[in-house]
Protein backbone atom coordinates (compact mmCIF):
# COMPACT_ATOMS: atom_id res chain seq x y z
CA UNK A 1 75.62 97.21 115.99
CA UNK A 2 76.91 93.91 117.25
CA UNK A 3 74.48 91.52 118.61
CA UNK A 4 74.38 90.96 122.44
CA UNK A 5 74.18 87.26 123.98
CA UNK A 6 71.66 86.20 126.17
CA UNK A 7 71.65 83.90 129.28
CA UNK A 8 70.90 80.53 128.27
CA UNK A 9 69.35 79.82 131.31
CA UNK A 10 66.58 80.98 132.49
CA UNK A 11 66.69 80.41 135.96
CA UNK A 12 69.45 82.78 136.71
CA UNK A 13 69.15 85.15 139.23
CA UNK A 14 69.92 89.25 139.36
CA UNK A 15 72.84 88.75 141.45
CA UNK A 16 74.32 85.85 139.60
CA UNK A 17 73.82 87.61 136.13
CA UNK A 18 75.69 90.79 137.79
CA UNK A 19 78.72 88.30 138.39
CA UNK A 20 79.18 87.14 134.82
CA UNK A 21 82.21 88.63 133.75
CA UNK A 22 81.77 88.60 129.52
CA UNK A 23 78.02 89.87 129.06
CA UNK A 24 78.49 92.77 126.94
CA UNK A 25 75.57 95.27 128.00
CA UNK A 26 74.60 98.92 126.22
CA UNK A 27 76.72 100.99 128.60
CA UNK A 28 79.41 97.90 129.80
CA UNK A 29 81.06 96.94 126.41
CA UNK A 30 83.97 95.59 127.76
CA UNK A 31 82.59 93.36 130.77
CA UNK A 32 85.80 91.61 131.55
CA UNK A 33 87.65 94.90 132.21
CA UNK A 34 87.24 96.55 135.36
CA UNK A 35 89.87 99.77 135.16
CA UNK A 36 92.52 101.66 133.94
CA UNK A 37 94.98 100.01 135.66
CA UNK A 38 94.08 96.59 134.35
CA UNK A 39 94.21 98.20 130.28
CA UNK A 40 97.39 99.86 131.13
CA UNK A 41 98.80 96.23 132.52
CA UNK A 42 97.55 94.04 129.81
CA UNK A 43 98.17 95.84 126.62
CA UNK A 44 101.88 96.99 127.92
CA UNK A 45 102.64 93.22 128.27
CA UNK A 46 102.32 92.57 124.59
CA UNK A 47 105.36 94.41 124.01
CA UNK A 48 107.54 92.05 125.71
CA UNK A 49 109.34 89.69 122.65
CA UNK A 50 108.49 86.20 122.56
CA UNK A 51 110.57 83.52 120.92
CA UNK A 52 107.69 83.24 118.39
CA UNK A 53 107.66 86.63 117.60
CA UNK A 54 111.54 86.18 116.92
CA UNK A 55 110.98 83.42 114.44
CA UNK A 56 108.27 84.86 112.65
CA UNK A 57 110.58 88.16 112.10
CA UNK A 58 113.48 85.77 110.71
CA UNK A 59 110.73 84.18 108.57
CA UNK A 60 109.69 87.81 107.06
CA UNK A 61 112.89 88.69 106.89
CA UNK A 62 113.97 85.44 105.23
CA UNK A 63 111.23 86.23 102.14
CA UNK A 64 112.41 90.34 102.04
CA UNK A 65 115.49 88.98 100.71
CA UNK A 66 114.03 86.54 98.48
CA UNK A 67 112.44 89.42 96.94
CA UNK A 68 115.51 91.51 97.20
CA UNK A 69 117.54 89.16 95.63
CA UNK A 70 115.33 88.33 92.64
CA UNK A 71 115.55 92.40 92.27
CA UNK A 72 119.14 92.28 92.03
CA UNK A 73 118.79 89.88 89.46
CA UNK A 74 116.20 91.66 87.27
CA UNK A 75 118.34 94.76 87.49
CA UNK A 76 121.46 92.66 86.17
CA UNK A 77 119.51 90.82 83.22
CA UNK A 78 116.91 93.51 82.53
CA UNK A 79 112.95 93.70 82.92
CA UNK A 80 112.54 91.25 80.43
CA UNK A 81 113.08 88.36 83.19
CA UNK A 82 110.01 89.58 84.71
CA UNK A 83 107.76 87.29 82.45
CA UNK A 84 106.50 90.53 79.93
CA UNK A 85 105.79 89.95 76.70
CA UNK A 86 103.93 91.86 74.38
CA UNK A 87 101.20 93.21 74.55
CA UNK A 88 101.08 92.39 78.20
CA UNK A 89 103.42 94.75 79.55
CA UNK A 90 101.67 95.67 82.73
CA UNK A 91 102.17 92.36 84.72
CA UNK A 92 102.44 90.72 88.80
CA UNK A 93 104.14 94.25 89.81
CA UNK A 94 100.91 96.39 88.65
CA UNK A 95 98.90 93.72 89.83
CA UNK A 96 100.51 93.67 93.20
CA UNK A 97 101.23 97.33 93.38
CA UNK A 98 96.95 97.72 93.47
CA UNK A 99 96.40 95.54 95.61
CA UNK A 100 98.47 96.49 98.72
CA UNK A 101 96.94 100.31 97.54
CA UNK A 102 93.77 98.79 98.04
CA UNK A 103 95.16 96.91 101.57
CA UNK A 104 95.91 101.05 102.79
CA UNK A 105 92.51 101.58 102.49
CA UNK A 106 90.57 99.68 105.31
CA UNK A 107 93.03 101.41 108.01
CA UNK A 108 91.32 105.04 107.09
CA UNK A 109 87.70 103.56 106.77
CA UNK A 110 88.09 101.91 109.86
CA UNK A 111 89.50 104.61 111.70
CA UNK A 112 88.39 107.55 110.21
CA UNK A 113 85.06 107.04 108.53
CA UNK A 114 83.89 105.07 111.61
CA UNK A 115 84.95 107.08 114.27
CA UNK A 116 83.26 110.20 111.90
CA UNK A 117 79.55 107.72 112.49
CA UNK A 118 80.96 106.81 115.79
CA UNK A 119 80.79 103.39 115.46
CA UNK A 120 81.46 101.66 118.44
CA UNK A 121 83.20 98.28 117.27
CA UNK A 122 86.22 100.11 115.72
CA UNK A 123 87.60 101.21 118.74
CA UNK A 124 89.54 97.69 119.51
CA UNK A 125 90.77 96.93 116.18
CA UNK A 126 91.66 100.60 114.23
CA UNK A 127 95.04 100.76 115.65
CA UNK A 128 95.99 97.38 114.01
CA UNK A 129 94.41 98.66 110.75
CA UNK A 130 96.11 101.91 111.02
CA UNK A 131 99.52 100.67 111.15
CA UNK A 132 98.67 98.46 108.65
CA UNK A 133 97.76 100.95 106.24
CA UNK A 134 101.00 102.60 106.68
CA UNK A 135 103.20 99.63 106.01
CA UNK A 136 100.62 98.65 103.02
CA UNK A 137 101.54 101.59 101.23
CA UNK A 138 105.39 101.49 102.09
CA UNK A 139 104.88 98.29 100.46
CA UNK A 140 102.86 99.76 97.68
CA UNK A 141 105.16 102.58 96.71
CA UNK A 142 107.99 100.27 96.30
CA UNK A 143 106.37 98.69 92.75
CA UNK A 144 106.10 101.76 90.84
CA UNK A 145 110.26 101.54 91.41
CA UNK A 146 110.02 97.94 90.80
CA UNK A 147 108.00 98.62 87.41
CA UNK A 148 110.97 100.87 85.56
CA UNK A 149 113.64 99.83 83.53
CA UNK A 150 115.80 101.94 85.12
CA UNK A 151 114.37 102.15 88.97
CA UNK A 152 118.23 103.99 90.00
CA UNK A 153 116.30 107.08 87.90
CA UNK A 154 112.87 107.14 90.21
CA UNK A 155 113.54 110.66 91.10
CA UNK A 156 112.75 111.49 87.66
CA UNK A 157 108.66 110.77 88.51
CA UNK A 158 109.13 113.69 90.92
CA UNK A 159 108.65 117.84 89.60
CA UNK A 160 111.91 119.38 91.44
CA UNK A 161 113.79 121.71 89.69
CA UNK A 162 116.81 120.97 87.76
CA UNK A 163 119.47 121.95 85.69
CA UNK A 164 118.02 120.53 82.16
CA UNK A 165 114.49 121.76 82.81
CA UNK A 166 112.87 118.56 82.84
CA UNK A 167 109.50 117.89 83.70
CA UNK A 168 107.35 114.79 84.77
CA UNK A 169 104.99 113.95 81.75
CA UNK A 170 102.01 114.62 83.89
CA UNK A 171 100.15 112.74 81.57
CA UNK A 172 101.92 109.57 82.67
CA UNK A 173 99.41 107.02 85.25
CA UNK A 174 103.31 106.36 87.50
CA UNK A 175 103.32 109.83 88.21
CA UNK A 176 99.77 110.03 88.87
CA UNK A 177 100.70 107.06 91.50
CA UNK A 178 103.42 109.25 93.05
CA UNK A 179 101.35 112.16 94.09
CA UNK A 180 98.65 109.41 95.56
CA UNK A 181 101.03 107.40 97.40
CA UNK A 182 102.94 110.11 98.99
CA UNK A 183 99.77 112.08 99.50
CA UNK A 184 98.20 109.38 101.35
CA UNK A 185 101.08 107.95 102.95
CA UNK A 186 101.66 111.27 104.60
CA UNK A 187 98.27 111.71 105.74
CA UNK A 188 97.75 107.94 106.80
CA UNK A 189 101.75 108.71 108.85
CA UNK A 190 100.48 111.74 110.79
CA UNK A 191 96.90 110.20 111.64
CA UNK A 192 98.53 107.01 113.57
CA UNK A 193 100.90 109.02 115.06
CA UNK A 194 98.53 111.76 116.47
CA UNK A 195 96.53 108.93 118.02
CA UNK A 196 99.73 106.99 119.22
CA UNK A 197 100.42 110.30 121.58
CA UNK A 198 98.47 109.64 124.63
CA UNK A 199 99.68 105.74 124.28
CA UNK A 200 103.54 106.51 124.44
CA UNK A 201 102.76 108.70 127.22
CA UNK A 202 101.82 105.75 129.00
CA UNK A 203 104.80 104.02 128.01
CA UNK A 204 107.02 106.68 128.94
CA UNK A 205 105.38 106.46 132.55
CA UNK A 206 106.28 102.94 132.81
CA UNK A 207 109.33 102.62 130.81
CA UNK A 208 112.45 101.83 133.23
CA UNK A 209 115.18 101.83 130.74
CA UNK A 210 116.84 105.26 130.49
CA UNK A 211 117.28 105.82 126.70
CA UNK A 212 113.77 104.35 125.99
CA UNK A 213 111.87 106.31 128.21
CA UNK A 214 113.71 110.11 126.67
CA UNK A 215 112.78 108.53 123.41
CA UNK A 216 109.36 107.88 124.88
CA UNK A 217 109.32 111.58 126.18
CA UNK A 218 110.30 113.00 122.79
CA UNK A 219 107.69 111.16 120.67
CA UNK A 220 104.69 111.97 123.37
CA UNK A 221 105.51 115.41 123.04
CA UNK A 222 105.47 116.20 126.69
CA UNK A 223 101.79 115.37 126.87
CA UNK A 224 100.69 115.17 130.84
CA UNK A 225 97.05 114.30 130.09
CA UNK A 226 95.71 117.89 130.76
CA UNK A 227 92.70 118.55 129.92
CA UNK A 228 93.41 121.32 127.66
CA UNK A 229 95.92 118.58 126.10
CA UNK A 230 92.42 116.15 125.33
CA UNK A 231 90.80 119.35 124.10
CA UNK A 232 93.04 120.15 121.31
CA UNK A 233 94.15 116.36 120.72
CA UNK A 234 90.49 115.94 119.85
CA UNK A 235 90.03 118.75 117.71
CA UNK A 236 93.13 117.92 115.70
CA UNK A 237 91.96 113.84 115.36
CA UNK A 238 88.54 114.81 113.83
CA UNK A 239 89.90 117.53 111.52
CA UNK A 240 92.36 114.84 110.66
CA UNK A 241 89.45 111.87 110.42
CA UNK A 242 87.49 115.00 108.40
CA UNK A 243 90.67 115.44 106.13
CA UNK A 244 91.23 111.73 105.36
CA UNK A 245 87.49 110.50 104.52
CA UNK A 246 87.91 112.34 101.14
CA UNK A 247 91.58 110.91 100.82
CA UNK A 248 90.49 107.66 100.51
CA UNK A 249 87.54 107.68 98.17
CA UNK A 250 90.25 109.99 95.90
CA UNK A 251 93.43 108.00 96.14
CA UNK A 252 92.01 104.60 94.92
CA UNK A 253 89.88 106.88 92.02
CA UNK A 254 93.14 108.08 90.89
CA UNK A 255 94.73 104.61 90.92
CA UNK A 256 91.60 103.10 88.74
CA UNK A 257 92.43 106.35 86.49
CA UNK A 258 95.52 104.42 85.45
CA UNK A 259 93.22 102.17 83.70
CA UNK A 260 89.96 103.67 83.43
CA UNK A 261 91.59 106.42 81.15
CA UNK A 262 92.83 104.02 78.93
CA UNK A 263 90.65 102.70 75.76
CA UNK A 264 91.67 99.17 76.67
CA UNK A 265 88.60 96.92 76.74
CA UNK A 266 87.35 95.79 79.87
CA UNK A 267 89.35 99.48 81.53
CA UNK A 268 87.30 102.19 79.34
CA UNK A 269 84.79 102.60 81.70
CA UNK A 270 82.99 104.92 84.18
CA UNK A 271 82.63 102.10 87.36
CA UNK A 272 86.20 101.72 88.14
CA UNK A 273 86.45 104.61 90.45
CA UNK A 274 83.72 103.86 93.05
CA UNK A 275 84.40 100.04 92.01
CA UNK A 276 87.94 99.89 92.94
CA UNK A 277 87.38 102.26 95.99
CA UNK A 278 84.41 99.59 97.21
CA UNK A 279 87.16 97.13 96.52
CA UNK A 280 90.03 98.32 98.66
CA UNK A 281 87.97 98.39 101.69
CA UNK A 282 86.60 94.43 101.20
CA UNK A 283 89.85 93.37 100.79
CA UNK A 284 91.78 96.08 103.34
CA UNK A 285 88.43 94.56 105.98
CA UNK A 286 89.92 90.63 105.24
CA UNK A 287 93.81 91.97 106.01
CA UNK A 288 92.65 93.06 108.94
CA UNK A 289 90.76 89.70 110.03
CA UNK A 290 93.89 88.05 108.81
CA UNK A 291 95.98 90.07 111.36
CA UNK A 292 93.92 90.67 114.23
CA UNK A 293 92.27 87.49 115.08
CA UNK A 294 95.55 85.45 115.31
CA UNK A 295 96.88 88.35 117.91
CA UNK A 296 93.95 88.39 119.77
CA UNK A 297 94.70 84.79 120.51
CA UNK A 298 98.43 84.96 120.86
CA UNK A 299 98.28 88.02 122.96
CA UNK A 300 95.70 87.11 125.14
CA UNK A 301 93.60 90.14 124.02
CA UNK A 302 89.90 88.45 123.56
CA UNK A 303 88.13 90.59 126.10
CA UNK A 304 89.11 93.66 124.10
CA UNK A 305 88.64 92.13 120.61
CA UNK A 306 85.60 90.64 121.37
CA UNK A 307 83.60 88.87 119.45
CA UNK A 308 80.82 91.60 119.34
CA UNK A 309 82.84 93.79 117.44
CA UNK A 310 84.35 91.14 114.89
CA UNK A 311 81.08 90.35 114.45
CA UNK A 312 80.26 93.67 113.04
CA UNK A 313 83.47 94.17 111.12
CA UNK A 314 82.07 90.67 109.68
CA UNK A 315 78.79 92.55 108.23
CA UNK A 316 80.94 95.41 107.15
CA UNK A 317 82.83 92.88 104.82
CA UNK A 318 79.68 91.53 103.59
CA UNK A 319 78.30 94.94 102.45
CA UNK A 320 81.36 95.86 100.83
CA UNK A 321 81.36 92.24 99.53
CA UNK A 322 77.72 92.87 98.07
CA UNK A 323 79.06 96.55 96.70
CA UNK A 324 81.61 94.37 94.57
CA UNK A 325 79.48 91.78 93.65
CA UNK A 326 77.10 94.73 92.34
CA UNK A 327 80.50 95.97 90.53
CA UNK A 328 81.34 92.88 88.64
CA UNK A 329 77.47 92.56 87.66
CA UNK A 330 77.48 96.43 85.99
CA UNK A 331 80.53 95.56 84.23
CA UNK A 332 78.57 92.60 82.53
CA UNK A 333 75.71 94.17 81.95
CA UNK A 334 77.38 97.79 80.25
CA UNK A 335 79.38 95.24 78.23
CA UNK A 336 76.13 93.66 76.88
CA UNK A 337 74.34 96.86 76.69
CA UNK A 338 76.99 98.91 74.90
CA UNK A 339 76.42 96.72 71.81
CA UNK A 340 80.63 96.68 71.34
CA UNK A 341 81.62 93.47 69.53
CA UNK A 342 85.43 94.08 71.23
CA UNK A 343 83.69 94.92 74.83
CA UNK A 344 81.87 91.84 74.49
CA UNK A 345 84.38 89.48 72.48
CA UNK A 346 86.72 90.36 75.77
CA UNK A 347 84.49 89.75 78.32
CA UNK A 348 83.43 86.43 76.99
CA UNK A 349 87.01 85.61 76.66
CA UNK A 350 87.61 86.30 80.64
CA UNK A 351 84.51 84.13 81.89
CA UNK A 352 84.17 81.46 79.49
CA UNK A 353 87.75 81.39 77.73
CA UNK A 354 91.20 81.93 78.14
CA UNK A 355 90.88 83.23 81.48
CA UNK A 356 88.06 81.18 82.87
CA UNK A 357 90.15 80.02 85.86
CA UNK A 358 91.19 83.15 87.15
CA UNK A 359 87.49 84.56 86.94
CA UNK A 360 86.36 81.26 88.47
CA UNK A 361 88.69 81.70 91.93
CA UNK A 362 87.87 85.71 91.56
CA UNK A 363 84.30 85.26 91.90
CA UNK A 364 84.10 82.47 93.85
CA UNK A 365 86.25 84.24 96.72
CA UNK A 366 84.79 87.69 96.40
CA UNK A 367 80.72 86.89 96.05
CA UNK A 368 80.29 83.41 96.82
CA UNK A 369 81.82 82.48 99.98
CA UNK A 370 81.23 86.18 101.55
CA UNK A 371 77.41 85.57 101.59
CA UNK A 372 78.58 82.81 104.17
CA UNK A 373 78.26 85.94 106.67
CA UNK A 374 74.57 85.94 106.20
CA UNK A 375 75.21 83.64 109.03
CA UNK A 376 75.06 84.88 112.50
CA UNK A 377 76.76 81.72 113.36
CA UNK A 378 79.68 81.94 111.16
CA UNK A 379 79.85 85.56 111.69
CA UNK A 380 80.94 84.76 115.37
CA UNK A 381 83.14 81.79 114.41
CA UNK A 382 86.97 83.20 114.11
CA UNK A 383 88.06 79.76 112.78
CA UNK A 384 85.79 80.38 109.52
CA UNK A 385 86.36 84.65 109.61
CA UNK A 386 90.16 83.88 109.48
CA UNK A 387 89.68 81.30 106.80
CA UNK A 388 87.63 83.87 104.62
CA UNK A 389 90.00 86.43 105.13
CA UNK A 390 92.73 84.21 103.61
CA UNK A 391 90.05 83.54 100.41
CA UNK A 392 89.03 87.55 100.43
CA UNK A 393 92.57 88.38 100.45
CA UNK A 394 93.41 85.55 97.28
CA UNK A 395 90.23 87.45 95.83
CA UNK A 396 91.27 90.66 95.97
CA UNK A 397 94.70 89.94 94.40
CA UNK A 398 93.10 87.79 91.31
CA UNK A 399 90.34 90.49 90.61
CA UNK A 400 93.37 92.62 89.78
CA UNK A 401 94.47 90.12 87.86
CA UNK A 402 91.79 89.83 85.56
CA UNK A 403 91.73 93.69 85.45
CA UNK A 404 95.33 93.84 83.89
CA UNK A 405 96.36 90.63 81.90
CA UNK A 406 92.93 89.71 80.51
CA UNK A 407 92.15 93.43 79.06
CA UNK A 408 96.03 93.84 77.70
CA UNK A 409 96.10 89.92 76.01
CA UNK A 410 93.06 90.42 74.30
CA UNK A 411 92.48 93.67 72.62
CA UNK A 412 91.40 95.37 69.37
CA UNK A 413 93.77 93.10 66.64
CA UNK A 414 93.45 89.64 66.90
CA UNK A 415 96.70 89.11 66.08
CA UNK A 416 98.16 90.49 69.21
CA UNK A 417 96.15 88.07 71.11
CA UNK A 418 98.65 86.63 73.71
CA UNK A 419 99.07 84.76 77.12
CA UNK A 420 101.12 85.96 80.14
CA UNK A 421 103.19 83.43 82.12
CA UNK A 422 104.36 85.24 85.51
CA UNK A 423 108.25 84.01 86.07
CA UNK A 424 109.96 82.83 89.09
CA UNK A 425 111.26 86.94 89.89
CA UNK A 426 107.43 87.79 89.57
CA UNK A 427 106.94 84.99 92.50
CA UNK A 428 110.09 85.84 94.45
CA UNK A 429 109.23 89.87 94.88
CA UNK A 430 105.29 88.98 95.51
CA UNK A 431 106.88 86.74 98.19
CA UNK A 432 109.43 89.53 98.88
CA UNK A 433 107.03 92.36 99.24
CA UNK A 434 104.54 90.42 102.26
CA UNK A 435 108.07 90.50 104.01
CA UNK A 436 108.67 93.76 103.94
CA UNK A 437 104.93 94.14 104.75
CA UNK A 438 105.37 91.67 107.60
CA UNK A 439 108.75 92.79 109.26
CA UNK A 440 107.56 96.38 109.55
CA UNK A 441 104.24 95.07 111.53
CA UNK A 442 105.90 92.74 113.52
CA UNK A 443 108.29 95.77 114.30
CA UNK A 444 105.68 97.83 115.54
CA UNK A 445 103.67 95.67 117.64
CA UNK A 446 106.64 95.03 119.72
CA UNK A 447 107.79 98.51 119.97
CA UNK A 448 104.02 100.61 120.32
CA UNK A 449 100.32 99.32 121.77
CA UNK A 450 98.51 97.27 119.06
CA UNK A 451 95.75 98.28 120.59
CA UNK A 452 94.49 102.10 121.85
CA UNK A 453 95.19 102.70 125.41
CA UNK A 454 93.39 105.70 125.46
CA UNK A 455 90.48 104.93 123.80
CA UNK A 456 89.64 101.76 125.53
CA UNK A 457 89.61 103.56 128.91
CA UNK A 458 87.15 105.69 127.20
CA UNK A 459 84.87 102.64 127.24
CA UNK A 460 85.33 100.92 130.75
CA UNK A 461 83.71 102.39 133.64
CA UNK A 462 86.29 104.48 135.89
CA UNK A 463 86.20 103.04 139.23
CA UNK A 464 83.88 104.85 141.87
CA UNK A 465 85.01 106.75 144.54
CA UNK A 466 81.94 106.37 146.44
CA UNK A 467 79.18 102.96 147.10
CA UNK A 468 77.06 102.80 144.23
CA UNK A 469 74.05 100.92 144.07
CA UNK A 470 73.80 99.08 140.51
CA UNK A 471 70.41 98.80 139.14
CA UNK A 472 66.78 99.08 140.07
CA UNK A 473 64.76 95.76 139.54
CA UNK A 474 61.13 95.46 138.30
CA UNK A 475 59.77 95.84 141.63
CA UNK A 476 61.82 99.36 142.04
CA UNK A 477 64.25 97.93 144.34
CA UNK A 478 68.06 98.53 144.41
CA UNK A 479 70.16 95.57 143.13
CA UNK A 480 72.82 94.57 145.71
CA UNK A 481 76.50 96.11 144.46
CA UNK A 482 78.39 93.55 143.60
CA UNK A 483 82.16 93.96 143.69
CA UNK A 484 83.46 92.18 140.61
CA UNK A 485 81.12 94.14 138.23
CA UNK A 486 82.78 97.07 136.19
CA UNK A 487 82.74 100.64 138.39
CA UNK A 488 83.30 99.03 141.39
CA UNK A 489 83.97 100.83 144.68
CA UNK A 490 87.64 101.44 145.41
């Protein structure tokens, strides 16, 4: 778990240490909240738009119709203004459409997995990575569409039944991608919305505004915060965190089917499943630094997203960090070891050739600069965690890079060798789809909490309805009650 500061100073007294307001203790995690009332008061007021939140909306939508524009276009000329050229037919879309897969993934680790080990620090930040995960794969299921000649005809990718008794060639890697994206979009939908319940409740208590508050009162379904309301609420969140651990070990396998199956070199092999699944969660972990330390700042939401718990989301990254690194190593060494004149021909090509830059900023961003949080120091530093969320998530777009345009422009016959040149409609819809990513989050976190009501009461101390001493000292002694520590006497 996170690591707890110390006093500095070692002259400080019992009754001055019970007085310091952001000394996070084993039972007091959240020092500088003292009640319900106080959650319920600060996390309501980030709902309230801000001029900056106005701007940054025109700015996302400003680059969703760059990308929808550049769309328009490439339906009106054809793909081929989308930079392919054979052999390298998978290009920025595939690319682009793994990587915001991979984005999805950190919101069902983080809320899911963890709260399954019942780890502490996730409690402040899952709700940001939740609705993250959602809008990730919105964004996600869009490239699939973006990928076909003929993206009018995307219904076709779907078994329904039909008058010419057509059936998806289930042998296809898109229509593998449907039934994962829809799978876990549906999932990932239900499990932020079971957890939003008790939150709208509290918004439909405090919502003045007629129409709002019956919309409020539809979406909470009724809940009245019964306790035979928490009883099944929590039965229905774990089987849901039960149901969704296996989701998201399988959904990332069956994307790295799409090239694992293959007998491209550099894709024909057995580590892509549990090396793109490691993956998604590294680079779904640096999304989520790149998101939530900027709003705890803007929304005044530091005592809740403290640094304790970015701290350990920090060593979290650098696991998964050390999982890739362990990735990239295996593929070297089975490429050596395998004795395959192609296998090796292509990898040499990717480090040391053609593609030496790409590999160069992949590396460099995904095991060099993570060991940086070896550093306890750095760890706690949000200047340098944002920073390296920015490089992770530059990474984690350039290792599926290399993946797709270094295997495809340099396979069995040499000459098919070829290079891939991305065009300016490649650039426009990468640009296009982090504005559709964006306008959807900035949507929510001015319509629903950004951070769990309910669960953060869970962790302050209710206030007491009788005097209650506070401690026992090392002479056996009651400590004085002091009135601005958490639990105090109402």
């Amino acid at each position: 778990m996170a690591t707890v500061l110390k006093p500095s100073k070692t002259d400080v007294t019992d009754v001055e240490l019970l007085r310091r307001p952001n000394f996070a203790t084993g039972d007091v995690r959240l020092p500088a909240v003292k009640d319900y009332e106080q959650v319920d008061d600060e996390v309501v007021a980030t709902l309230h738009p801000t001029v900056a939140w106005f701007m940054g909306l025109g700015v996302a939508i400003f680059f969703l119709l760059i990308g929808a524009s550049a769309w328009m276009y490439q339906i009106h000329e054809g793909l081929g203004v989308a930079g392919y050229h054979p052999p390298v037919m998978w290009g920025v879309y595939i690319i682009t459409f793994v990587f915001w897969v991979g984005i999805g993934h950190a919101g069902t680790l983080i809320s899911a997995i963890l709260y399954l080990f019942r780890a502490g620090f996730r409690t402040t930040i899952y709700r940001c990575a939740e609705a993250m995960t959602v809008f990730a794969v919105m964004t996600a299921g869009l490239f699939p569409i973006l990928h076909l000649g003929r993206p009018w005809k995307f219904f076709y990718l779907i078994p329904y039944p039909n008058w010419r008794f057509l059936w998806p060639q289930m042998k296809s890697p898109l229509v593998w991608d449907v039934f994962a994206i829809l799978t876990y979009l549906t999932v990932s939908t239900t499990f932020l919305y079971i957890g939003l319940i008790p939150d709208i409740a509290v918004l439909r208590d405090r919502e003045k505004n007629p129409i709002r508050r019956r919309l409020f009162s539809v979406l909470s379904l009724g809940w009245r915060n019964t306790d035979r309301e928490w009883r099944h609420f929590s039965r229905a969140y774990l089987f849901l965190a039960a149901f969704s651990t296996p989701l998201v070990l399988s959904v990332h396998s069956v994307v790295s089917f799409d090239f694992a199956m293959s007998l491209v070199p550099g894709w024909h092999t057995t580590v892509f499943p549990p090396y793109f699944v490691a993956g998604a969660i590294y680079s779904g972990i640096g999304m989520v630094f790149t998101i939530i330390i900027p709003l705890r700042k803007w929304f005044g939401l530091k005592h809740y997203v403290t640094i304790n718990d970015l701290d350990a989301a920090a060593k979290l990254a650098l696991f998964t960090s050390l999982v890739v690194g362990v990735a990239y190593m295996t593929e070297w060494f089975v490429a050596w070891y395998s004795g395959n004149a192609v296998e090796q021909q292509f990898f040499a090509n990717r480090i040391w050739g053609q593609w030496w830059w790409a590999s160069a900023i992949l590396y460099t961003c995904n095991m060099v600069l993570p060991l940086s949080l070896f550093s306890q120091s750095l760890r706690r530093n949000t200047t340098w965690l944002w920073i390296l969320s920015i490089f992770i998530n530059i990474g984690m777009w350039f290792e599926r890079f290399v993946i797709v345009v270094p295997s495809l422009s340099h396979e069995y016959e040499p000459w098919q060798w070829a290079g891939y040149r991305p065009t300016w409609v490649d650039y426009a819809i990468l640009c296009g789809s982090f504005g559709w990513f964006s306008m959807w989050f900035l949507l929510f976190i001015k319509q629903l909490p950004i951070v769990a009501i309910a669960e953060v009461k869970e962790i302050v101390k209710p206030r007491l309805r009788t005097r209650h001493l506070q401690a026992v000292d090392v002479t056996g002694h009651h400590a004085p009650f002091m009135p601005d520590t958490p639990g105090e006497f109402d």
